[in-house]
PDB file of N, CA and C in Angstrom:
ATOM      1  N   UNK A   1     -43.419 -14.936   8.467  1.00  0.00           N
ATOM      2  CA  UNK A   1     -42.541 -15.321   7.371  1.00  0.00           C
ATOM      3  C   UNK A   1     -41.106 -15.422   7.892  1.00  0.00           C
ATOM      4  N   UNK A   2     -40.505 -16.635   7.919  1.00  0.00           N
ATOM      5  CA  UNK A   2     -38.733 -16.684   7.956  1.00  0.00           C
ATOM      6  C   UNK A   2     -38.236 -16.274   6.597  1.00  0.00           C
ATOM      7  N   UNK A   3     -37.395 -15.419   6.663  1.00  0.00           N
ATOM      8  CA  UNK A   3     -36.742 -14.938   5.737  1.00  0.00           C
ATOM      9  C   UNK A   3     -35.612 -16.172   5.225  1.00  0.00           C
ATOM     10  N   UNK A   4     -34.887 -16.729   6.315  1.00  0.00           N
ATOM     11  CA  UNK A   4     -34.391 -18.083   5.897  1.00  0.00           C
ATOM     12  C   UNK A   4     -35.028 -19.101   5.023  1.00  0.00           C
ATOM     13  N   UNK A   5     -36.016 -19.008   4.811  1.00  0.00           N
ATOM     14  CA  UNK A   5     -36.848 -19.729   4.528  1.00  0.00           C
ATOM     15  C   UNK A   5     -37.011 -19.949   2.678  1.00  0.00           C
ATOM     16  N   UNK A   6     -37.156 -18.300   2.455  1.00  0.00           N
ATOM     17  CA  UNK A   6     -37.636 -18.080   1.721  1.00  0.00           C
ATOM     18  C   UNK A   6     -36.320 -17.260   0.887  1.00  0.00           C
ATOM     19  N   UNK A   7     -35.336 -17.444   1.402  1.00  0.00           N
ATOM     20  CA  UNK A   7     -34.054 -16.438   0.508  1.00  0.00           C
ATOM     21  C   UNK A   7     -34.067 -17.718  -1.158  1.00  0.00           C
ATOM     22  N   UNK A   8     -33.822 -18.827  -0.678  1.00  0.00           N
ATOM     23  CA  UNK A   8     -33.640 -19.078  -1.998  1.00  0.00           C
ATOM     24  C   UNK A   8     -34.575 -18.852  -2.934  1.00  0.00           C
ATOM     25  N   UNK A   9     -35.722 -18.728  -2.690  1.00  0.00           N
ATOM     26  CA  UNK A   9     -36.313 -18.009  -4.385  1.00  0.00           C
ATOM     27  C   UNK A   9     -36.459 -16.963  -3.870  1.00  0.00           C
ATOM     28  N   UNK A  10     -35.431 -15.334  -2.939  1.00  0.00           N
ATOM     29  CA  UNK A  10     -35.377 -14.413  -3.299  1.00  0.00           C
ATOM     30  C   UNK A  10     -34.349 -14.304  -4.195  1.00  0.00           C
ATOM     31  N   UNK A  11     -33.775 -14.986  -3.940  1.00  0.00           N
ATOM     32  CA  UNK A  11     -32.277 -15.018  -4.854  1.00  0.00           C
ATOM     33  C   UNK A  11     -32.720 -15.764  -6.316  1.00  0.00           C
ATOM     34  N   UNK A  12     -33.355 -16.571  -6.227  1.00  0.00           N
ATOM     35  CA  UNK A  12     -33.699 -17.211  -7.696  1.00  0.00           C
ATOM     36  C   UNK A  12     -34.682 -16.358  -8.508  1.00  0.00           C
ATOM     37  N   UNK A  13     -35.373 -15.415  -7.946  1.00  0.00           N
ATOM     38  CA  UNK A  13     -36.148 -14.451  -8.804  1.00  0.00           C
ATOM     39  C   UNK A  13     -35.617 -12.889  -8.882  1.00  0.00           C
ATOM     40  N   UNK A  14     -34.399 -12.494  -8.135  1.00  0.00           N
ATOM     41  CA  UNK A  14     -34.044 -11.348  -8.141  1.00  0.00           C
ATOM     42  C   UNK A  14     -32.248 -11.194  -8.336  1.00  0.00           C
ATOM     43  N   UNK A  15     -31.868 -12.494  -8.258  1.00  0.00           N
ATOM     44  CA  UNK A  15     -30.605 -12.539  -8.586  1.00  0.00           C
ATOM     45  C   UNK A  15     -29.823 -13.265 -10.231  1.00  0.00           C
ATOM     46  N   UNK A  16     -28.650 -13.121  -9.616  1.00  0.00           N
ATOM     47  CA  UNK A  16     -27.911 -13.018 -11.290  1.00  0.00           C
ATOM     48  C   UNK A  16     -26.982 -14.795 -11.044  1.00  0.00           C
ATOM     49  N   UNK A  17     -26.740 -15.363 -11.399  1.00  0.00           N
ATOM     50  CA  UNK A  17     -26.075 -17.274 -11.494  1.00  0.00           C
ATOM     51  C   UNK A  17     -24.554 -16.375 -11.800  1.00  0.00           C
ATOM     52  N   UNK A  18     -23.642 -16.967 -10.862  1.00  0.00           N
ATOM     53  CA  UNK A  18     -22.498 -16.496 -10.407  1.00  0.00           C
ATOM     54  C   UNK A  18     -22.065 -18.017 -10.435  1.00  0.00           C
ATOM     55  N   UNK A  19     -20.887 -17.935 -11.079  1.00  0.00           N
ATOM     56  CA  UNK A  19     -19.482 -19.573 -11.206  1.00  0.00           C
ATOM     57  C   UNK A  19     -18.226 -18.748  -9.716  1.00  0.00           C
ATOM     58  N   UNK A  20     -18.164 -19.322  -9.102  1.00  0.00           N
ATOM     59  CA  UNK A  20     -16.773 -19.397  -8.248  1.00  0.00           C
ATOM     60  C   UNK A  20     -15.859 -20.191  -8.400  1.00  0.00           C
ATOM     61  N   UNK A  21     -14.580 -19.679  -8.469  1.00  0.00           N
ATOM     62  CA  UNK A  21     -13.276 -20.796  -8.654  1.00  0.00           C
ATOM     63  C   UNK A  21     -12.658 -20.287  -7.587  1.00  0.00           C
ATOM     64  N   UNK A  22     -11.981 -21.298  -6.915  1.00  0.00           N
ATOM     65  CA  UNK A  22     -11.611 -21.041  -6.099  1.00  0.00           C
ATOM     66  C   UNK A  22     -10.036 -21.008  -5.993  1.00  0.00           C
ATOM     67  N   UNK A  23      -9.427 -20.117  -5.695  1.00  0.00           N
ATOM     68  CA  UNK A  23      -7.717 -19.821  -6.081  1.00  0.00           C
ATOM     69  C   UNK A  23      -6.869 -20.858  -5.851  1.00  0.00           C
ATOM     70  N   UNK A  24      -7.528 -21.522  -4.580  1.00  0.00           N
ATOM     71  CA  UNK A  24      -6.374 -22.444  -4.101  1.00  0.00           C
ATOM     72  C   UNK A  24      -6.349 -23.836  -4.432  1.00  0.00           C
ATOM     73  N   UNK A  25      -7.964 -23.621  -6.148  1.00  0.00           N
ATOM     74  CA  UNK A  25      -7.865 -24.613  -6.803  1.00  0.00           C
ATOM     75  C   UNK A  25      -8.878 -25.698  -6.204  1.00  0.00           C
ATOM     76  N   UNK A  26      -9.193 -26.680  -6.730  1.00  0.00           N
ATOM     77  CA  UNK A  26     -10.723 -27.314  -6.217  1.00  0.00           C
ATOM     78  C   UNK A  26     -12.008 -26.797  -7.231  1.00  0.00           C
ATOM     79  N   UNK A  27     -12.685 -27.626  -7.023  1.00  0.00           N
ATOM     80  CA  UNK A  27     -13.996 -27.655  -7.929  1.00  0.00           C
ATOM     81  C   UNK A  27     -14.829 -26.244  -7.830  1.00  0.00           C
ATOM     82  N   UNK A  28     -15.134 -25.562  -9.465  1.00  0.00           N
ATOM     83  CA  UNK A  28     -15.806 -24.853  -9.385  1.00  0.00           C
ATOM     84  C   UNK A  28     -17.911 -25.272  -8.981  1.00  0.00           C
ATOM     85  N   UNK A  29     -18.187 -24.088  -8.317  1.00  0.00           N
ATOM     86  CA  UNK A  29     -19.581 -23.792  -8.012  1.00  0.00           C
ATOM     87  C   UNK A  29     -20.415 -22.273  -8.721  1.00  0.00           C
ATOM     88  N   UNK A  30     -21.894 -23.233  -8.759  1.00  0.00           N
ATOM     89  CA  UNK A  30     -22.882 -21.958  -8.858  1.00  0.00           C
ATOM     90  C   UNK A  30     -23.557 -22.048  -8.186  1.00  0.00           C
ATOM     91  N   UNK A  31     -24.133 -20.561  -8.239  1.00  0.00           N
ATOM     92  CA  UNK A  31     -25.401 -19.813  -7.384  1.00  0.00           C
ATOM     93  C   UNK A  31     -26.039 -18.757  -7.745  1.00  0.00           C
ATOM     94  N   UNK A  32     -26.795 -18.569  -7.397  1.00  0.00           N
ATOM     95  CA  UNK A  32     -27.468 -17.297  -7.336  1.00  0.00           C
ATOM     96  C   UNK A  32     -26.932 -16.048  -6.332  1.00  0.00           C
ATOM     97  N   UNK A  33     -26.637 -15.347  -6.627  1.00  0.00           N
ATOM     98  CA  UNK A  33     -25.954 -13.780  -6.200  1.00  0.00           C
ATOM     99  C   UNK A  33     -26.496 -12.542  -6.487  1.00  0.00           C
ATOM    100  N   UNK A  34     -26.525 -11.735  -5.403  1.00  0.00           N
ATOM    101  CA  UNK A  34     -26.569 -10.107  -5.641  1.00  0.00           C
ATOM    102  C   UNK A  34     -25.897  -9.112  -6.350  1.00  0.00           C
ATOM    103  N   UNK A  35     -25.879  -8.906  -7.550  1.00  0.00           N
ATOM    104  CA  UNK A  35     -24.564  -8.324  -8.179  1.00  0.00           C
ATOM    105  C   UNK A  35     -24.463  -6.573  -7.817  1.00  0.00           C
ATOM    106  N   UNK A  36     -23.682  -6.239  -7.113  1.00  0.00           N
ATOM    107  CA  UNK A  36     -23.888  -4.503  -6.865  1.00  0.00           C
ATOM    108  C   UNK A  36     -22.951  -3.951  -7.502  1.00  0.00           C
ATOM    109  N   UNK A  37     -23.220  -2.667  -8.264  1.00  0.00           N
ATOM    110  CA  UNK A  37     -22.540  -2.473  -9.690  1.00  0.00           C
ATOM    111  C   UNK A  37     -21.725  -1.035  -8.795  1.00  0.00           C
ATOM    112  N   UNK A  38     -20.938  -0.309  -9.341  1.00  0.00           N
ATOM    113  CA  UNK A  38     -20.129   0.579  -8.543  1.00  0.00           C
ATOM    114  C   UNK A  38     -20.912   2.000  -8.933  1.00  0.00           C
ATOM    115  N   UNK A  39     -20.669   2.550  -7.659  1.00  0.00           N
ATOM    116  CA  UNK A  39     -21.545   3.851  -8.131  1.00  0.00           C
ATOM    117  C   UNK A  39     -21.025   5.125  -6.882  1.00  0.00           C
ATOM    118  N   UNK A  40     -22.514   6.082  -6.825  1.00  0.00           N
ATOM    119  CA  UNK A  40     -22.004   7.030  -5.629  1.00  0.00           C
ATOM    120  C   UNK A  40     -23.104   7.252  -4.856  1.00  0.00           C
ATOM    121  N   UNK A  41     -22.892   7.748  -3.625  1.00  0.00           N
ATOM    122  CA  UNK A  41     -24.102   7.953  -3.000  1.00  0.00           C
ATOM    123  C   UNK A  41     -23.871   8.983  -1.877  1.00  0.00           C
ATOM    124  N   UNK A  42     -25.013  10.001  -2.011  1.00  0.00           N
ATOM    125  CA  UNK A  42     -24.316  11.256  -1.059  1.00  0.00           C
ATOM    126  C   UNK A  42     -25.377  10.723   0.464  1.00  0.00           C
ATOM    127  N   UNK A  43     -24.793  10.712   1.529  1.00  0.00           N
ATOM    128  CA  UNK A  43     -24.825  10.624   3.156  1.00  0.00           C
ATOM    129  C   UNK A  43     -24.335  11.383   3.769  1.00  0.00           C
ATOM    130  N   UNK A  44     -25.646  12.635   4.183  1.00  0.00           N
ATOM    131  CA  UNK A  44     -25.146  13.714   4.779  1.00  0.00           C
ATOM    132  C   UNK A  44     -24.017  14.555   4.788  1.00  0.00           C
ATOM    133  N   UNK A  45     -23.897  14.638   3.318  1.00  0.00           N
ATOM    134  CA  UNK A  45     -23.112  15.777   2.664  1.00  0.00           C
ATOM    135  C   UNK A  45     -21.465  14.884   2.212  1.00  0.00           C
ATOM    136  N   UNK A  46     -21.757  13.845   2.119  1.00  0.00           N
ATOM    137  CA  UNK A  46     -20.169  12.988   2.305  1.00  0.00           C
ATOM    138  C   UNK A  46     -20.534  12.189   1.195  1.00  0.00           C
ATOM    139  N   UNK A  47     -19.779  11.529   0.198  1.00  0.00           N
ATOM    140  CA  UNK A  47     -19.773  10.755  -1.339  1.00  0.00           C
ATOM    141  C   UNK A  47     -19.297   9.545  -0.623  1.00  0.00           C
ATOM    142  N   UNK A  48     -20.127   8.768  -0.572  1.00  0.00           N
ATOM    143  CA  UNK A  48     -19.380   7.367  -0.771  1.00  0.00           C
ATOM    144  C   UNK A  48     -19.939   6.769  -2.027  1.00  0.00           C
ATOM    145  N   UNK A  49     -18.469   6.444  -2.147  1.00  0.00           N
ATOM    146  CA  UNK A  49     -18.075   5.154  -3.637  1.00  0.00           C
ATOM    147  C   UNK A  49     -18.406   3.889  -3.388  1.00  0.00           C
ATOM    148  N   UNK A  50     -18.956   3.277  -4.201  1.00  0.00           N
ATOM    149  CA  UNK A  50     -18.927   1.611  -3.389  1.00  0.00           C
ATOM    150  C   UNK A  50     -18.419   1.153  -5.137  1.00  0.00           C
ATOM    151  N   UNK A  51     -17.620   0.195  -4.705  1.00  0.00           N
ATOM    152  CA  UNK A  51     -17.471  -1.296  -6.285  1.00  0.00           C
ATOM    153  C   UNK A  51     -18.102  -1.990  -6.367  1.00  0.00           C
ATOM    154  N   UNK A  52     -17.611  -3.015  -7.291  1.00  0.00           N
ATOM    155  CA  UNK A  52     -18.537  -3.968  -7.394  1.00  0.00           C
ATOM    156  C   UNK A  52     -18.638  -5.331  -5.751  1.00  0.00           C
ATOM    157  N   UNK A  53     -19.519  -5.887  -5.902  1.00  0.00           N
ATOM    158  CA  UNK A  53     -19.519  -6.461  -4.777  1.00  0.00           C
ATOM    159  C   UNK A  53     -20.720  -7.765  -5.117  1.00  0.00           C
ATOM    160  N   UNK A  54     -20.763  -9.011  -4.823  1.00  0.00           N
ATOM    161  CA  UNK A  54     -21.458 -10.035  -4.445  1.00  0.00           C
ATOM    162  C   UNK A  54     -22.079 -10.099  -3.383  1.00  0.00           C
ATOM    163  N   UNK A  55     -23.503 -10.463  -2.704  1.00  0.00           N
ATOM    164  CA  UNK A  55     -24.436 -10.772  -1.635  1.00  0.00           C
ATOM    165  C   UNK A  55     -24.911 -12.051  -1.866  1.00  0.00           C
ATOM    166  N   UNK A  56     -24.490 -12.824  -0.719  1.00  0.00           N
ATOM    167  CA  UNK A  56     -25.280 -14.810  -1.023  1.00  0.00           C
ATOM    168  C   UNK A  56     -25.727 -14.637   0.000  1.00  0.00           C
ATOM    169  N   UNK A  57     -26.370 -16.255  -0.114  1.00  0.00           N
ATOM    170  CA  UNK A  57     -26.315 -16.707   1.001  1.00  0.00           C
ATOM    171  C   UNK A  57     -25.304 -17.582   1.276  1.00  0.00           C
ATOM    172  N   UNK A  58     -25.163 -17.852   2.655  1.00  0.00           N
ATOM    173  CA  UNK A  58     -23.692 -18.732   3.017  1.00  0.00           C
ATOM    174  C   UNK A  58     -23.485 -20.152   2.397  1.00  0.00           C
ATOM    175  N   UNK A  59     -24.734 -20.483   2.422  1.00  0.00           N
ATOM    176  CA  UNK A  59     -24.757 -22.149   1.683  1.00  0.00           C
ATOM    177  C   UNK A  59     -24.337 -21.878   0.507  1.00  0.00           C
ATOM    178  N   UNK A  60     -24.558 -21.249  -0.402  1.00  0.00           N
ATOM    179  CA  UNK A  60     -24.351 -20.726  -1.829  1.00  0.00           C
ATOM    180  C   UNK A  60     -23.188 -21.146  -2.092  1.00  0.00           C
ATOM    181  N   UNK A  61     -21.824 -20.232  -1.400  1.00  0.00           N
ATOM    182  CA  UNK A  61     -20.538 -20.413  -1.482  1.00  0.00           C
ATOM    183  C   UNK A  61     -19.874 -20.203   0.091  1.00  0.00           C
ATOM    184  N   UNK A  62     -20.176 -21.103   0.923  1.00  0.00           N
ATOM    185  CA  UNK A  62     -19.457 -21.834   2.308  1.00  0.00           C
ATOM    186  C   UNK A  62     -18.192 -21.211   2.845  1.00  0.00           C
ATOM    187  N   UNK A  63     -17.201 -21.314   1.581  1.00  0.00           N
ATOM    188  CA  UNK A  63     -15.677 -20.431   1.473  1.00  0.00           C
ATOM    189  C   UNK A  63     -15.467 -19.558   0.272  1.00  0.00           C
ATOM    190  N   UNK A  64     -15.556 -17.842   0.442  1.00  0.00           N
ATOM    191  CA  UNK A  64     -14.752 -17.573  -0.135  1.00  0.00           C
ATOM    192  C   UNK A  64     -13.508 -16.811  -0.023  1.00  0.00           C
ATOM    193  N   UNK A  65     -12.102 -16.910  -0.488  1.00  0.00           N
ATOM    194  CA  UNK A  65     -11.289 -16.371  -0.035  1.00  0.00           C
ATOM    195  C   UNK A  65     -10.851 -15.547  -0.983  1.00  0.00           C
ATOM    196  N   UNK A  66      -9.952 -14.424  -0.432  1.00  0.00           N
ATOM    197  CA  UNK A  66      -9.319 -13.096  -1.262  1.00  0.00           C
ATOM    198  C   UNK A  66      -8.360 -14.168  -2.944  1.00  0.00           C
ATOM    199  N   UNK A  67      -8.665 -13.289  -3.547  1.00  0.00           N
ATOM    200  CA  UNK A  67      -7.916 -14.272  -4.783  1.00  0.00           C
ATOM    201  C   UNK A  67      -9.020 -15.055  -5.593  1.00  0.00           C
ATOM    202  N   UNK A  68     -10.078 -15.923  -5.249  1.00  0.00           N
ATOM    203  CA  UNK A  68     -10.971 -16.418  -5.428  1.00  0.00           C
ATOM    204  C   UNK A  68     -11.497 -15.800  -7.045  1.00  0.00           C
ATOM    205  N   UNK A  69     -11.999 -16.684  -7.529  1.00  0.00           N
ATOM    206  CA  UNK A  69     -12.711 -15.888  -8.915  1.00  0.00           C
ATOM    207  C   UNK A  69     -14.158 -15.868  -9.040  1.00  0.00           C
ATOM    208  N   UNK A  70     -14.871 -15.116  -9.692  1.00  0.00           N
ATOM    209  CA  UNK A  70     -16.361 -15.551 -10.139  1.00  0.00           C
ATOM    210  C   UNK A  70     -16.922 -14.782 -11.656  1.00  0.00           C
ATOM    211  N   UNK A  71     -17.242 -15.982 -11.719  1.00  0.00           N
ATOM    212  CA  UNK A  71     -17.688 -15.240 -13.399  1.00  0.00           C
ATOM    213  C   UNK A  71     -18.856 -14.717 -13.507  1.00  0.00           C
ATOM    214  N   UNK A  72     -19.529 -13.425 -13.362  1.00  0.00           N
ATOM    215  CA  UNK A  72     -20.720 -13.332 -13.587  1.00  0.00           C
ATOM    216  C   UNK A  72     -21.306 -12.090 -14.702  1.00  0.00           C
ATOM    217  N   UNK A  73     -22.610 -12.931 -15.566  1.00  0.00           N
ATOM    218  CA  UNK A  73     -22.767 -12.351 -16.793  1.00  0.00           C
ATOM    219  C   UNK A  73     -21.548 -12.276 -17.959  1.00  0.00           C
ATOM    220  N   UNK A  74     -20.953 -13.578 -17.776  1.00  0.00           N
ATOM    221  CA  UNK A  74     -19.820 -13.145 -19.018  1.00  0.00           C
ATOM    222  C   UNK A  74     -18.650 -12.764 -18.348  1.00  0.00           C
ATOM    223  N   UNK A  75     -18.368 -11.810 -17.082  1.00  0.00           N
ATOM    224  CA  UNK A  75     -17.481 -11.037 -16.658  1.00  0.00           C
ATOM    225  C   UNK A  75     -16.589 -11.751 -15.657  1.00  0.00           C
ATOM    226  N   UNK A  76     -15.508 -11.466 -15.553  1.00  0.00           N
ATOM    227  CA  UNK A  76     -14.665 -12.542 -14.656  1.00  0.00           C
ATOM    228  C   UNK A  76     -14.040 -11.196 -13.635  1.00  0.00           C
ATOM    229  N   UNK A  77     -14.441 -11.930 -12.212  1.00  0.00           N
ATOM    230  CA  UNK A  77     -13.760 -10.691 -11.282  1.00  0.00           C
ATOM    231  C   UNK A  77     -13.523 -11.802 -10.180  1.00  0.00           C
ATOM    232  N   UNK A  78     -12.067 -10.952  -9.279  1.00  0.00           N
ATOM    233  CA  UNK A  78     -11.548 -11.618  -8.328  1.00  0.00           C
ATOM    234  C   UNK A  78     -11.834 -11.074  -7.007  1.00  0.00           C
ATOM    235  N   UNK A  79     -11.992 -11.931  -6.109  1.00  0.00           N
ATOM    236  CA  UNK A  79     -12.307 -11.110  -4.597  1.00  0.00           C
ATOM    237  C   UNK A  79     -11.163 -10.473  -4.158  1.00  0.00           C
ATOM    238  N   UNK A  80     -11.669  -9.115  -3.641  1.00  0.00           N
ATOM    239  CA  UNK A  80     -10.475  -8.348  -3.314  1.00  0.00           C
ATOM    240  C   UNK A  80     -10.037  -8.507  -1.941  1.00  0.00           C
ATOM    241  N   UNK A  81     -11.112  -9.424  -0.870  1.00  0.00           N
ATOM    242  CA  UNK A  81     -11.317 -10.133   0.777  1.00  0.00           C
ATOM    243  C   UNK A  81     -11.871 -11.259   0.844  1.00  0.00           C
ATOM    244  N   UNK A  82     -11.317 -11.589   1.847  1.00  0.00           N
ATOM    245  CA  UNK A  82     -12.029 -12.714   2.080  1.00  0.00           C
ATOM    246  C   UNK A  82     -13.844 -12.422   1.800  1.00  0.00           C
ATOM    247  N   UNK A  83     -14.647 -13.526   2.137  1.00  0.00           N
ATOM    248  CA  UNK A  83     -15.863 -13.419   2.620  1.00  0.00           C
ATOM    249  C   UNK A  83     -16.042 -12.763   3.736  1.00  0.00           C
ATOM    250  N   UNK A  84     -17.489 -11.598   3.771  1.00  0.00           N
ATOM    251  CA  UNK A  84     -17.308 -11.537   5.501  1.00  0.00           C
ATOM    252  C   UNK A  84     -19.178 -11.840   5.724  1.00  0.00           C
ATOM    253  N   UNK A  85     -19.702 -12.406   7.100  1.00  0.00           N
ATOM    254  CA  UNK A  85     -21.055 -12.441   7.205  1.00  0.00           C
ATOM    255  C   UNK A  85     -21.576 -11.281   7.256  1.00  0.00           C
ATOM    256  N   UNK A  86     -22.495 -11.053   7.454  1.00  0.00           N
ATOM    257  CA  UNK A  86     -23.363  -9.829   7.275  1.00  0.00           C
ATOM    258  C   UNK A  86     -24.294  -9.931   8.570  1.00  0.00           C
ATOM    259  N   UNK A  87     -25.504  -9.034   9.772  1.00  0.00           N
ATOM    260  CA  UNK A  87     -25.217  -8.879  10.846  1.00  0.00           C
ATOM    261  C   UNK A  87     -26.742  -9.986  10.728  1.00  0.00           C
ATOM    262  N   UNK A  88     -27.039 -10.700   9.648  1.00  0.00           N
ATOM    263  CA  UNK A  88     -27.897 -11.604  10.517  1.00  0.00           C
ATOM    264  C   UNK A  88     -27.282 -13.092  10.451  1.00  0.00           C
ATOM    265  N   UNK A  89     -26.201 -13.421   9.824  1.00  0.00           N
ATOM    266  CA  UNK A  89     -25.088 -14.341   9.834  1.00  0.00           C
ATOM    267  C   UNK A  89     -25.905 -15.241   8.403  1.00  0.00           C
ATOM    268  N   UNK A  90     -27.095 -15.119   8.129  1.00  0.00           N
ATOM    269  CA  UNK A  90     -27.331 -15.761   6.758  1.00  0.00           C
ATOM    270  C   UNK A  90     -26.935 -15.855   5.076  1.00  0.00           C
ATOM    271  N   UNK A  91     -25.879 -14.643   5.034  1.00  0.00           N
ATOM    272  CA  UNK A  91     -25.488 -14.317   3.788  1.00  0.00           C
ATOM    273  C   UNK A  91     -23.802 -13.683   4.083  1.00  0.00           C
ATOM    274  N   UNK A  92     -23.573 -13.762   2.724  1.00  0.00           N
ATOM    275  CA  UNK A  92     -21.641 -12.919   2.926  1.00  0.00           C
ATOM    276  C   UNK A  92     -22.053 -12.240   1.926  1.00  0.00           C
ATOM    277  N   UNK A  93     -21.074 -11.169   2.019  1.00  0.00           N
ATOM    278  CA  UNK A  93     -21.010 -10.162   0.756  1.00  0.00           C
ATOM    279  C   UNK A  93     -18.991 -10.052   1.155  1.00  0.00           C
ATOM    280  N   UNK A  94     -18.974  -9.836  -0.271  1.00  0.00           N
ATOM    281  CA  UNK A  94     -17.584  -9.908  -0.973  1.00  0.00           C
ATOM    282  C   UNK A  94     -17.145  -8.711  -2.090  1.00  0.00           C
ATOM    283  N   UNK A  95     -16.486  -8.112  -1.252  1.00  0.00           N
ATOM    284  CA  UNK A  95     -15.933  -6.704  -2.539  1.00  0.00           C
ATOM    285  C   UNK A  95     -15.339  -7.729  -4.165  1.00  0.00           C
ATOM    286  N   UNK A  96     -15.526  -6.643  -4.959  1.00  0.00           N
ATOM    287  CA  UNK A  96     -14.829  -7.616  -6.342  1.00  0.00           C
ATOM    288  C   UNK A  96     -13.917  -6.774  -6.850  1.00  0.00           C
ATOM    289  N   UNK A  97     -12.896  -6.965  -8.153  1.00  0.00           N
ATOM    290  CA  UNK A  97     -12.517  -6.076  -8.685  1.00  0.00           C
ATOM    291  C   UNK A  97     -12.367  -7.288  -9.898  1.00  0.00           C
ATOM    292  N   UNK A  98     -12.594  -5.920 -11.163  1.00  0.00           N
ATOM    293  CA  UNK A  98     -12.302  -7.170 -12.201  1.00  0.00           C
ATOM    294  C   UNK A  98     -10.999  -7.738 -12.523  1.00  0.00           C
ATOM    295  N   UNK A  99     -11.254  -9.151 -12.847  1.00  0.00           N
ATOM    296  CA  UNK A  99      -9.580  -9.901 -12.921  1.00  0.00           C
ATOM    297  C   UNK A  99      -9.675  -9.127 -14.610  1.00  0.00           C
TER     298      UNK A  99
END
């Protein structure tokens, strides 16, 4: 099984339809996205916090930059970074904070 292969209907059966605008203006896009909600998690005795955050794939949204918007479920949040790849180079994930 290629996982390349097969992300778009992982994303079309396990993900949430995300709008991007893009700050510096230009045509909005959709996709399918990972929505990760903010929470805590104990690792060997240490709390990490995580926010909210987006997971694509790269085709999804190509560019996104800090400032950037996305509306998802109703909710409008701005990237707090750029895009960054992730270590098999097929997807970005993007911290959010709500606009």
């Amino acid at each position: 099984m290629n996982f390349a292969d097969e992300m778009p209907l992982f994303y079309a059966d396990f993900g949430v339809l995300a709008v991007h605008t893009p700050k510096a203006g230009g045509a909005s896009s959709s996709g399918f996205v990972l929505h990760d909600q903010p929470g805590m998690t104990l690792i060997g005795g240490d709390i990490l916090a995580t926010d909210h955050s987006l997971r694509y794939p790269v085709a999804t949204f190509p560019v996104v930059r800090k400032g950037d918007t996305f509306l998802v479920a109703g909710v409008s949040y701005s990237a707090r970074e750029n895009a960054q790849p992730l270590q098999d180079g097929l997807e970005y994930t993007v911290p959010l904070a709500k606009a």
